[in-house]
PDB file of N, CA and C in Angstrom:
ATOM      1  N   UNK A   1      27.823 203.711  68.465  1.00  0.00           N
ATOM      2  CA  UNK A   1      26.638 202.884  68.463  1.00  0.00           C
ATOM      3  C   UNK A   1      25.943 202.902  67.105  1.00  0.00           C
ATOM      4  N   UNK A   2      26.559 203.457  66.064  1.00  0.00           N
ATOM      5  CA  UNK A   2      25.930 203.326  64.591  1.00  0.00           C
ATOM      6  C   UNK A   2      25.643 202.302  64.084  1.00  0.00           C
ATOM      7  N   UNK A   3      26.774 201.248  64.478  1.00  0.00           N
ATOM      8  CA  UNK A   3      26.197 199.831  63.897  1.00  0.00           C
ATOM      9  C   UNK A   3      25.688 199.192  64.796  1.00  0.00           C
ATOM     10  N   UNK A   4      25.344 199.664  65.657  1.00  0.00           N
ATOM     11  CA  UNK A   4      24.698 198.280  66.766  1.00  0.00           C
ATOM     12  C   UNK A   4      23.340 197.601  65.942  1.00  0.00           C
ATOM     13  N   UNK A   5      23.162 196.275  66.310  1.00  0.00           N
ATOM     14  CA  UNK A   5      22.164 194.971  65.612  1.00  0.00           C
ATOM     15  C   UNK A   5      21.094 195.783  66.067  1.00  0.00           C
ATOM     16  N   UNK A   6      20.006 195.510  65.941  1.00  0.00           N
ATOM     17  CA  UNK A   6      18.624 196.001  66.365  1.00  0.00           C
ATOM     18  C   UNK A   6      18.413 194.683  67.627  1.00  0.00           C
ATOM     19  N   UNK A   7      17.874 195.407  68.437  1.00  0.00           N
ATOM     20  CA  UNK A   7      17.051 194.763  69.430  1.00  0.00           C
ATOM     21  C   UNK A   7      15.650 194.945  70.035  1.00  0.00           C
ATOM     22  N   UNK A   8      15.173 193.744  69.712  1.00  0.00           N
ATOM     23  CA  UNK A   8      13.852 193.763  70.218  1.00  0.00           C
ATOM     24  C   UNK A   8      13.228 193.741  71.858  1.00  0.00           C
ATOM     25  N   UNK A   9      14.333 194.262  73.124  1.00  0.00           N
ATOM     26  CA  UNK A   9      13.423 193.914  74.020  1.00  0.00           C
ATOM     27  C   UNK A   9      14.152 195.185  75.204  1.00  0.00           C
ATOM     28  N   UNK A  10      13.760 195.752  75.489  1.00  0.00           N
ATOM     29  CA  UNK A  10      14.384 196.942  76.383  1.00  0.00           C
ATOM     30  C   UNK A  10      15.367 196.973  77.373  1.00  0.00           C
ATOM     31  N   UNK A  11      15.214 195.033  78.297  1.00  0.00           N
ATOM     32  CA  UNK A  11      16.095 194.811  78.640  1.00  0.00           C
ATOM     33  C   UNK A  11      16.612 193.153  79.095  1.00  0.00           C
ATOM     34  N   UNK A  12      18.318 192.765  79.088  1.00  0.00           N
ATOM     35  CA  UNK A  12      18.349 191.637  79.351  1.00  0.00           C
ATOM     36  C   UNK A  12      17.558 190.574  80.114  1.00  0.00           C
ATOM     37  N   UNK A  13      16.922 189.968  79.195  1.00  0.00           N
ATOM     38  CA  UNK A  13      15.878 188.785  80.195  1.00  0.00           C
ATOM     39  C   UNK A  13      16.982 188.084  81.338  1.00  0.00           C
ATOM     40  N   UNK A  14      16.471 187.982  82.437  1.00  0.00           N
ATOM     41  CA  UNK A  14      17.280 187.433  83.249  1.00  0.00           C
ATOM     42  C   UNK A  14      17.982 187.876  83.923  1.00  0.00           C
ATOM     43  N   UNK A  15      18.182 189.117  83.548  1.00  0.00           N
ATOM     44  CA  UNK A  15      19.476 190.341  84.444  1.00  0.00           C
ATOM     45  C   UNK A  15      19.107 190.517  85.747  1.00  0.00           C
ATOM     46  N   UNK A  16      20.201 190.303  86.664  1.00  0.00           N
ATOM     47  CA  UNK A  16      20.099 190.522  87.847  1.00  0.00           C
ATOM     48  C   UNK A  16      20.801 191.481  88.857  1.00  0.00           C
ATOM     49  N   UNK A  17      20.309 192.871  89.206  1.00  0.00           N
ATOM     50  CA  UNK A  17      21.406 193.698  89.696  1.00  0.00           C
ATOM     51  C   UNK A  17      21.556 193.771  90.926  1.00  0.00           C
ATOM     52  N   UNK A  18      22.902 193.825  91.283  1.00  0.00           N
ATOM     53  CA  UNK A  18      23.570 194.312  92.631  1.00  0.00           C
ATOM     54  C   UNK A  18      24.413 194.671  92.731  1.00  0.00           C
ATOM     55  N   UNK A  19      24.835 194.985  93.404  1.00  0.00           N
ATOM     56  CA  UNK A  19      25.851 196.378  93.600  1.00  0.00           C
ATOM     57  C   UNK A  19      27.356 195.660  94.096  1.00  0.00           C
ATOM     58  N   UNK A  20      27.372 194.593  93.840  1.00  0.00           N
ATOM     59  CA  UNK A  20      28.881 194.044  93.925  1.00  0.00           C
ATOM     60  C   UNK A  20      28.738 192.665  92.877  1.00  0.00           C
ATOM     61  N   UNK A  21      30.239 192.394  92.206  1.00  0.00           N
ATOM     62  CA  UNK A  21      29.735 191.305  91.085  1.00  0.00           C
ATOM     63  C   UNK A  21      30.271 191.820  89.687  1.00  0.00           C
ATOM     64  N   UNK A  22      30.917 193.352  89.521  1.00  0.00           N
ATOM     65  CA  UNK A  22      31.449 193.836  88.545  1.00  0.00           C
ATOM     66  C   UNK A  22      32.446 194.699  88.950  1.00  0.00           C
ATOM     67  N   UNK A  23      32.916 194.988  88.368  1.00  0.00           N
ATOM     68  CA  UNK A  23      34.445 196.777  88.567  1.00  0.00           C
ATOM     69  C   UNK A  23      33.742 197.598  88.608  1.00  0.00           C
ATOM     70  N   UNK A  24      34.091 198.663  89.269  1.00  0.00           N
ATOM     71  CA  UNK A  24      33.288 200.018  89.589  1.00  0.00           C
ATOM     72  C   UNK A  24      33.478 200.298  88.169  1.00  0.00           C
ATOM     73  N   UNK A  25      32.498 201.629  88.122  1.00  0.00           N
ATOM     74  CA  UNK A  25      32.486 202.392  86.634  1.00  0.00           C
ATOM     75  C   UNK A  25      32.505 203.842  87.085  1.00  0.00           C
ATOM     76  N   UNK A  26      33.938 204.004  86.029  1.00  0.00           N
ATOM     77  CA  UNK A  26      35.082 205.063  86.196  1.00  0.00           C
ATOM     78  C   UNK A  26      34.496 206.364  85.931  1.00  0.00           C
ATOM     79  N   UNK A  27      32.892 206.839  85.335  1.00  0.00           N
ATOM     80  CA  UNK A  27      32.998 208.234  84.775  1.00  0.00           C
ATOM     81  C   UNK A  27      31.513 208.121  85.758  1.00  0.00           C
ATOM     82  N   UNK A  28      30.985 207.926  86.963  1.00  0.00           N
ATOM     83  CA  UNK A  28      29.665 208.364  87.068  1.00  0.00           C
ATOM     84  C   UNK A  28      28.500 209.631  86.276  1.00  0.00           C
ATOM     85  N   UNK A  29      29.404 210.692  86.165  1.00  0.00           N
ATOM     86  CA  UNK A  29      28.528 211.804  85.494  1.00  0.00           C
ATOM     87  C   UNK A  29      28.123 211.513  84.136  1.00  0.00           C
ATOM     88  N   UNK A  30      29.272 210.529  83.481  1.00  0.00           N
ATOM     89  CA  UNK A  30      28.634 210.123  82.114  1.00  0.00           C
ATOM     90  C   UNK A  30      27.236 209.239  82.543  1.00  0.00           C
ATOM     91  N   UNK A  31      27.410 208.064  83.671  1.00  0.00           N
ATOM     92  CA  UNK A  31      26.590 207.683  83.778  1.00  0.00           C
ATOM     93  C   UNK A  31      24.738 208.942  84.198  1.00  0.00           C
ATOM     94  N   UNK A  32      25.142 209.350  85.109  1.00  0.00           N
ATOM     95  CA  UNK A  32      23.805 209.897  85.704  1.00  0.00           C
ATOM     96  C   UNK A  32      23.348 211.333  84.745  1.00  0.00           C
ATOM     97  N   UNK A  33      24.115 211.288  83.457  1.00  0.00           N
ATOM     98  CA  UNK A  33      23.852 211.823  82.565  1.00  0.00           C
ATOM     99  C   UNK A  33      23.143 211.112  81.156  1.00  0.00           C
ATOM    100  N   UNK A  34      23.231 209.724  81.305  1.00  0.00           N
ATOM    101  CA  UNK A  34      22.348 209.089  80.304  1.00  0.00           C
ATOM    102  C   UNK A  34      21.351 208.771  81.153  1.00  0.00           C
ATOM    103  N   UNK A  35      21.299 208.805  82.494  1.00  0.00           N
ATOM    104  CA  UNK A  35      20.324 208.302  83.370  1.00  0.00           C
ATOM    105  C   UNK A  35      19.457 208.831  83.297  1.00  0.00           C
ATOM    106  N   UNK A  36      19.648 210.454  83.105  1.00  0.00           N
ATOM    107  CA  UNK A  36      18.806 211.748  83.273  1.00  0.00           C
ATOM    108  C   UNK A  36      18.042 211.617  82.303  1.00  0.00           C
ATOM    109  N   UNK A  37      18.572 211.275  80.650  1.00  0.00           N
ATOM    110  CA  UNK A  37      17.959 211.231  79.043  1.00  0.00           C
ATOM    111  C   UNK A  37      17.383 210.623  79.419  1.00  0.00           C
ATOM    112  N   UNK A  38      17.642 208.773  79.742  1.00  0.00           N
ATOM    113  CA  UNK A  38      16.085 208.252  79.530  1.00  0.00           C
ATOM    114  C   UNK A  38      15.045 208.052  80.340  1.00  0.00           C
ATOM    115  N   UNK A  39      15.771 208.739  81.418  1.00  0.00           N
ATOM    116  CA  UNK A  39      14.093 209.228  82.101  1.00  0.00           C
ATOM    117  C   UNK A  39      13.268 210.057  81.643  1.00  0.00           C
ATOM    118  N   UNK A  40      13.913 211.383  80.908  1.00  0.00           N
ATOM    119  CA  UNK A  40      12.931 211.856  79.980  1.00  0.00           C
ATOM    120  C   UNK A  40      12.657 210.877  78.778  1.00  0.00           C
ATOM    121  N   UNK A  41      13.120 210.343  78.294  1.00  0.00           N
ATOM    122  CA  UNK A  41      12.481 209.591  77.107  1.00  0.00           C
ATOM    123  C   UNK A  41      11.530 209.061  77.814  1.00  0.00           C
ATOM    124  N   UNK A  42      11.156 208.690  78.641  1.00  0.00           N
ATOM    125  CA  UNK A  42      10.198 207.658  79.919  1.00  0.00           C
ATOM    126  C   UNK A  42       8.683 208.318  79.360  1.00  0.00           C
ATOM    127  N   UNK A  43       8.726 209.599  79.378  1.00  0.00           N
ATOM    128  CA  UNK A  43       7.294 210.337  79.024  1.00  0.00           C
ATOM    129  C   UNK A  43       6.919 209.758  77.867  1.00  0.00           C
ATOM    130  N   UNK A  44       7.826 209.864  76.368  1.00  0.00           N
ATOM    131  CA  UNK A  44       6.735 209.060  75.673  1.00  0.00           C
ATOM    132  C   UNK A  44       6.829 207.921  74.811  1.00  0.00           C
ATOM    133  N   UNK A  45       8.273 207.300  75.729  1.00  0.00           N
ATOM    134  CA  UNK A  45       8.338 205.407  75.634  1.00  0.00           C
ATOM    135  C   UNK A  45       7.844 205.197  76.923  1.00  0.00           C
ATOM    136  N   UNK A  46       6.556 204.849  77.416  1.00  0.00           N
ATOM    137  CA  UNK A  46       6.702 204.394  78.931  1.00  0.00           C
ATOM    138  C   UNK A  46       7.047 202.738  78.679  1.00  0.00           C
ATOM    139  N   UNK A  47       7.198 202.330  77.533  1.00  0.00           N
ATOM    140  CA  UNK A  47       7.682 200.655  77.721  1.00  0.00           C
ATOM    141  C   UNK A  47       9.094 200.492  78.277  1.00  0.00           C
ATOM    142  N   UNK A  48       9.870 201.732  78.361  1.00  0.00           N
ATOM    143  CA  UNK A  48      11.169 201.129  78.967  1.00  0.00           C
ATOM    144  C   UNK A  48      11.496 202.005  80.218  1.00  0.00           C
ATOM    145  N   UNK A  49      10.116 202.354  80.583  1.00  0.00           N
ATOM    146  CA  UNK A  49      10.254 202.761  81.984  1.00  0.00           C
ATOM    147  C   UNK A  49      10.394 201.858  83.446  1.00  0.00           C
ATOM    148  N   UNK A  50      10.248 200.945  82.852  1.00  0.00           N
ATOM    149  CA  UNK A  50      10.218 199.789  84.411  1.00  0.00           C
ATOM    150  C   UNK A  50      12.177 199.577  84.251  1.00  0.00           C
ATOM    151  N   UNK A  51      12.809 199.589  82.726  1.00  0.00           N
ATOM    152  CA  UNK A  51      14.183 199.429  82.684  1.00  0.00           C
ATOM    153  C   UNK A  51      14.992 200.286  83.786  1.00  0.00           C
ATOM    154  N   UNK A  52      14.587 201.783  83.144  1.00  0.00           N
ATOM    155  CA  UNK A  52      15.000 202.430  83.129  1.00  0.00           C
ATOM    156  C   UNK A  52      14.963 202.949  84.892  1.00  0.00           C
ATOM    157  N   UNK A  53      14.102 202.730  85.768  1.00  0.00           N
ATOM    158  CA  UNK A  53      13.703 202.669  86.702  1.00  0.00           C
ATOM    159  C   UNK A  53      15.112 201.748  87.525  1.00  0.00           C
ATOM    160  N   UNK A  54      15.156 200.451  86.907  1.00  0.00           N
ATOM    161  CA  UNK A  54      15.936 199.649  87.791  1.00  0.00           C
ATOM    162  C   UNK A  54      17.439 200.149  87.529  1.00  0.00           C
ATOM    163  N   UNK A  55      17.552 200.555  86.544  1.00  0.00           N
ATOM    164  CA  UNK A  55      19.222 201.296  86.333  1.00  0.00           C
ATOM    165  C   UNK A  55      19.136 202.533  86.867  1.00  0.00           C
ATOM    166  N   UNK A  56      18.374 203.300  87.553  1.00  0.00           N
ATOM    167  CA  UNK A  56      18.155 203.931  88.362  1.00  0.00           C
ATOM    168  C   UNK A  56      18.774 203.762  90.126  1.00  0.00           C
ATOM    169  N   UNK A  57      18.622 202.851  90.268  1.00  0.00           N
ATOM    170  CA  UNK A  57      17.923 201.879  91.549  1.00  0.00           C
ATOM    171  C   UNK A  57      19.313 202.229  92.295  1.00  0.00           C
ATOM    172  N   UNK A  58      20.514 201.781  91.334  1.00  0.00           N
ATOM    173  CA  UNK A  58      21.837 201.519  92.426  1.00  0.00           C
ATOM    174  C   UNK A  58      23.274 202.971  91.712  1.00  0.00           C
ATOM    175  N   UNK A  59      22.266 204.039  91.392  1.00  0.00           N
ATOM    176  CA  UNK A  59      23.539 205.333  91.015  1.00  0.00           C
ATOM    177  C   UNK A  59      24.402 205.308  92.517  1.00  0.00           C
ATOM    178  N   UNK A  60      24.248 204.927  93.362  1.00  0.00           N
ATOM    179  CA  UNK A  60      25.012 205.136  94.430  1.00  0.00           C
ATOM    180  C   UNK A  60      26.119 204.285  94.478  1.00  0.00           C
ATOM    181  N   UNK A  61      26.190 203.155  93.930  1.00  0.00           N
ATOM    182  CA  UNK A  61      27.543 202.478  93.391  1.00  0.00           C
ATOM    183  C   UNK A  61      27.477 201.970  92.444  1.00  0.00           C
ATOM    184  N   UNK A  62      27.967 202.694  91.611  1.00  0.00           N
ATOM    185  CA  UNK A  62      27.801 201.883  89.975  1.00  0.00           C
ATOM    186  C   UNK A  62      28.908 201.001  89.632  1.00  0.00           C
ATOM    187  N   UNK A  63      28.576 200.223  88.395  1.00  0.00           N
ATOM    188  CA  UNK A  63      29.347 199.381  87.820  1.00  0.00           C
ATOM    189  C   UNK A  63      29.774 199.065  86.167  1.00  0.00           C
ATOM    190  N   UNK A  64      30.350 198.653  86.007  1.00  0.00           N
ATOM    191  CA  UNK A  64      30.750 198.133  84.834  1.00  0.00           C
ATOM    192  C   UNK A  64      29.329 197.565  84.231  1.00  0.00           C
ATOM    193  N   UNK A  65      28.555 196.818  85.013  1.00  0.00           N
ATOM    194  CA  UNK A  65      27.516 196.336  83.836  1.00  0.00           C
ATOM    195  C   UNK A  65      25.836 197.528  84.095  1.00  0.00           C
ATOM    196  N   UNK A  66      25.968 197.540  85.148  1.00  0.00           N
ATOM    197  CA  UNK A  66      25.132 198.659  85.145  1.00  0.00           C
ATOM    198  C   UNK A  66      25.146 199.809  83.767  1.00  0.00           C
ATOM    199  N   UNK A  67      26.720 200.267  83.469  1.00  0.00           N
ATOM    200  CA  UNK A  67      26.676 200.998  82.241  1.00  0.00           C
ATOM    201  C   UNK A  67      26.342 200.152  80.832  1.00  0.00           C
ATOM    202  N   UNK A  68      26.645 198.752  81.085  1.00  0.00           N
ATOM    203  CA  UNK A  68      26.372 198.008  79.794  1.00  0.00           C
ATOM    204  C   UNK A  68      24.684 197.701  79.220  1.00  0.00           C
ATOM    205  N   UNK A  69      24.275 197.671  80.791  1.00  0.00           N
ATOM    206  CA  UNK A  69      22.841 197.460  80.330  1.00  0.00           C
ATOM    207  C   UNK A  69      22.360 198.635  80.049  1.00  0.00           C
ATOM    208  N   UNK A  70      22.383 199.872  80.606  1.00  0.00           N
ATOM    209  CA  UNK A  70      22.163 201.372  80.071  1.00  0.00           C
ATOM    210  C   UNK A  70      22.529 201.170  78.572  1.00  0.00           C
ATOM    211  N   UNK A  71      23.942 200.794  77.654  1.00  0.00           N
ATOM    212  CA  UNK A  71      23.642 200.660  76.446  1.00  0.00           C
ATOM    213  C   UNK A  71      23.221 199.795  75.992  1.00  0.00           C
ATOM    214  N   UNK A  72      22.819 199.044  76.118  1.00  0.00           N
ATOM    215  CA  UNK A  72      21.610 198.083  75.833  1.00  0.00           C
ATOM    216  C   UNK A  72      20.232 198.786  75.243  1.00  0.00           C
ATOM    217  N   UNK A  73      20.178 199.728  76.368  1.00  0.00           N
ATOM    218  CA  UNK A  73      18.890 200.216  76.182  1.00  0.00           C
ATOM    219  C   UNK A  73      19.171 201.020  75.683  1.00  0.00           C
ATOM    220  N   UNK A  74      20.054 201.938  74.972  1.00  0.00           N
ATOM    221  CA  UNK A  74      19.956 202.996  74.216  1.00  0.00           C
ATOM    222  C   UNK A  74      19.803 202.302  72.935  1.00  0.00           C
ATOM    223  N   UNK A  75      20.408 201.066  72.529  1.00  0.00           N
ATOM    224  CA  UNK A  75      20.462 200.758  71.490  1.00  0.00           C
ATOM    225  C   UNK A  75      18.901 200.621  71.025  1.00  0.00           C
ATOM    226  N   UNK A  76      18.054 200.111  71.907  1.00  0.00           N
ATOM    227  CA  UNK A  76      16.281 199.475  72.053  1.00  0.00           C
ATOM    228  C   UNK A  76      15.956 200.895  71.253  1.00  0.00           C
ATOM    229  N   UNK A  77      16.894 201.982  72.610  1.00  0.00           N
ATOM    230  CA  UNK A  77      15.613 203.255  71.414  1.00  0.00           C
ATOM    231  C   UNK A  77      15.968 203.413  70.119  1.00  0.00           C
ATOM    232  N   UNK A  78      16.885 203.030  70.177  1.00  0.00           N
ATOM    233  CA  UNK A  78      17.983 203.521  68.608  1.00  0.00           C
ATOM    234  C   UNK A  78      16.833 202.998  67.774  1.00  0.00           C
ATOM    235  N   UNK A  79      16.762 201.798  68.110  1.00  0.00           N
ATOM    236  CA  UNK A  79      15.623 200.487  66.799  1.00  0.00           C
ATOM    237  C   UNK A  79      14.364 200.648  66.797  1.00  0.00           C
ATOM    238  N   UNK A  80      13.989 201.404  67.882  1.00  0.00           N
ATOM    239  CA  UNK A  80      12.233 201.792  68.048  1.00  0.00           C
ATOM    240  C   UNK A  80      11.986 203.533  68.071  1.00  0.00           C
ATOM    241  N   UNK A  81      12.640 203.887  67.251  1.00  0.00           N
ATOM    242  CA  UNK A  81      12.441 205.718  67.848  1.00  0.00           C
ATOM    243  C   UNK A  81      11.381 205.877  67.207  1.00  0.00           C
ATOM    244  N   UNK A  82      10.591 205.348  66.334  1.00  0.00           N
ATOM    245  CA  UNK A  82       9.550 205.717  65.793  1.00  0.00           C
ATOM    246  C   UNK A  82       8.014 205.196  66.638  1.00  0.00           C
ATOM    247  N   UNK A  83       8.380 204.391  67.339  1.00  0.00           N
ATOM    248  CA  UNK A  83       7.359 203.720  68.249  1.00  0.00           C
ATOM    249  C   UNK A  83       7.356 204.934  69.549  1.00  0.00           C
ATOM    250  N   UNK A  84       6.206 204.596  69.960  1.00  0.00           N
ATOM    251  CA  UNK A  84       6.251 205.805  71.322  1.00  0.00           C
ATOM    252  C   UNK A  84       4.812 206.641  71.355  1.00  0.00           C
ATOM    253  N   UNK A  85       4.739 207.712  72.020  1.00  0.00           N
ATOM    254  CA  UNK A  85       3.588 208.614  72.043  1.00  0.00           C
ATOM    255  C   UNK A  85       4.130 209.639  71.370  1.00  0.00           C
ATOM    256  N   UNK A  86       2.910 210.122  70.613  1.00  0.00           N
ATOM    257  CA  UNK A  86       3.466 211.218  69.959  1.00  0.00           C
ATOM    258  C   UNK A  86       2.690 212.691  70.423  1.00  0.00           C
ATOM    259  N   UNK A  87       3.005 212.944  71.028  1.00  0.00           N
ATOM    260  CA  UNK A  87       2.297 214.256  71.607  1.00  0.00           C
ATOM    261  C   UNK A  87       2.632 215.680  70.952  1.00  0.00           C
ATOM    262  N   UNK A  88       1.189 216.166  70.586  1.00  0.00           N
ATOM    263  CA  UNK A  88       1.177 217.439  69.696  1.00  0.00           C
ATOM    264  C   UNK A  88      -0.037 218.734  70.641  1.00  0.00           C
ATOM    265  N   UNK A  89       0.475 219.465  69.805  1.00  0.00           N
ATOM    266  CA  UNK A  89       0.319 220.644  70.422  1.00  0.00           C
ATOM    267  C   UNK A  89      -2.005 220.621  69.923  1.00  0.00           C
ATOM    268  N   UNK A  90      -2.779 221.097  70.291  1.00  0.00           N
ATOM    269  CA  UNK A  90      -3.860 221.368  70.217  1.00  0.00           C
ATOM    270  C   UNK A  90      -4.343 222.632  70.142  1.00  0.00           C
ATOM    271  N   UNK A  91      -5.553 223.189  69.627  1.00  0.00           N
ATOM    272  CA  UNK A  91      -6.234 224.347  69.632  1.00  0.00           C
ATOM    273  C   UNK A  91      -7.498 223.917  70.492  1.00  0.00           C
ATOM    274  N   UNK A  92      -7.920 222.853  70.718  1.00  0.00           N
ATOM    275  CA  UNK A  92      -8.892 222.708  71.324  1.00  0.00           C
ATOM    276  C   UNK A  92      -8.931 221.483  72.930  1.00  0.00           C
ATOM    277  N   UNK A  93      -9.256 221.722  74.113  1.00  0.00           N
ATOM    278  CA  UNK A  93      -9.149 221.128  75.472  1.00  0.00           C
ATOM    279  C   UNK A  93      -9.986 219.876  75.388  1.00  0.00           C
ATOM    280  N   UNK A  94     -10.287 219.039  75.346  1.00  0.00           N
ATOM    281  CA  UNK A  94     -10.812 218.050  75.223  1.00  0.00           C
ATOM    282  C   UNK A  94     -10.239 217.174  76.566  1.00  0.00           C
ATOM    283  N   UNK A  95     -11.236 216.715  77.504  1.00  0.00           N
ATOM    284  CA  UNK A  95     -10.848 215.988  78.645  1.00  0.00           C
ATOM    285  C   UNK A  95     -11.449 214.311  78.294  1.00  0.00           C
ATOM    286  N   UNK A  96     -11.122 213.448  78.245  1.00  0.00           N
ATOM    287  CA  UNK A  96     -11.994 212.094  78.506  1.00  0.00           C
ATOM    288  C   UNK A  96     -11.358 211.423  79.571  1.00  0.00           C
ATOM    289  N   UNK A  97     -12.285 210.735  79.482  1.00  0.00           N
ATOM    290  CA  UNK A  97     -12.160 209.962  81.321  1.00  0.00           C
ATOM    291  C   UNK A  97     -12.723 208.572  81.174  1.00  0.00           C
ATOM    292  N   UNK A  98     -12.454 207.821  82.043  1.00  0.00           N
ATOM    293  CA  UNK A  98     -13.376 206.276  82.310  1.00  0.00           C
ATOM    294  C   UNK A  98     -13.481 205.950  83.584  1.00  0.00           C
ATOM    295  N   UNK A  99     -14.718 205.600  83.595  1.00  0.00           N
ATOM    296  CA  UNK A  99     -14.955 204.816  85.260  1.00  0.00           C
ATOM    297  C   UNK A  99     -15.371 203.961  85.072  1.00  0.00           C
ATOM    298  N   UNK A 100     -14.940 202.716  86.222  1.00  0.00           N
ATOM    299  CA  UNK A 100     -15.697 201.390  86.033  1.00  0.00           C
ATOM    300  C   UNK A 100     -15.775 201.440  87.388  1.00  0.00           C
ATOM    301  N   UNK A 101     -17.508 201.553  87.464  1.00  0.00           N
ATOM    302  CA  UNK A 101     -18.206 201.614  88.847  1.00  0.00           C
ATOM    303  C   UNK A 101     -19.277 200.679  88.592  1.00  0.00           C
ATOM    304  N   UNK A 102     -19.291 199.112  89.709  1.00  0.00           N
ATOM    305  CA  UNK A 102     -20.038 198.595  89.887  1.00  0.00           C
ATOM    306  C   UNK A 102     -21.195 199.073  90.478  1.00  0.00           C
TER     307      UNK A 102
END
């Protein structure tokens, strides 16, 4: 994936999944092993958490494009790793909050 193009959008507009419609996909553990990564990446990209969620959805029979759109989205982080939350360590607790009470 070194040369993959950059992409701007986390996932195929239009994609539609179900669980018949492709060839099974031959290594599941590879799969539910990138599944696992970007759910942790999820903490501090939550923009490709709604993706990452739906390639989630059908580990119980996977497919050929199910793994394609998974690299899809690795490629998204590949082009945005600098975008995200950046969470650091503190010396001091600081809580804030908001309410919107009519």
């Amino acid at each position: 994936m070194k040369e993959d193009k950059p992409i701007s959008t986390p996932m195929v507009g239009g994609l539609h999944f179900s669980e018949n419609g492709s060839e099974p996909f031959s290594d599941p553990a590879l799969y539910c092993n990138l599944a696992g990564a970007l759910q942790y990446i999820c903490i501090t990209h939550p923009d490709v958490s709604f993706c990452v969620n739906k390639l989630c959805q059908f580990m119980h029979s996977l497919t050929l494009a199910y793994f394609q759109a998974m690299k899809y989205e690795s490629s998204y982080l590949k082009c945005t790793i600098i975008h995200g939350l950046h969470l650091q360590r503190s010396s001091k607790l600081i809580l804030n909050g908001f309410i919107n009470a009519d």
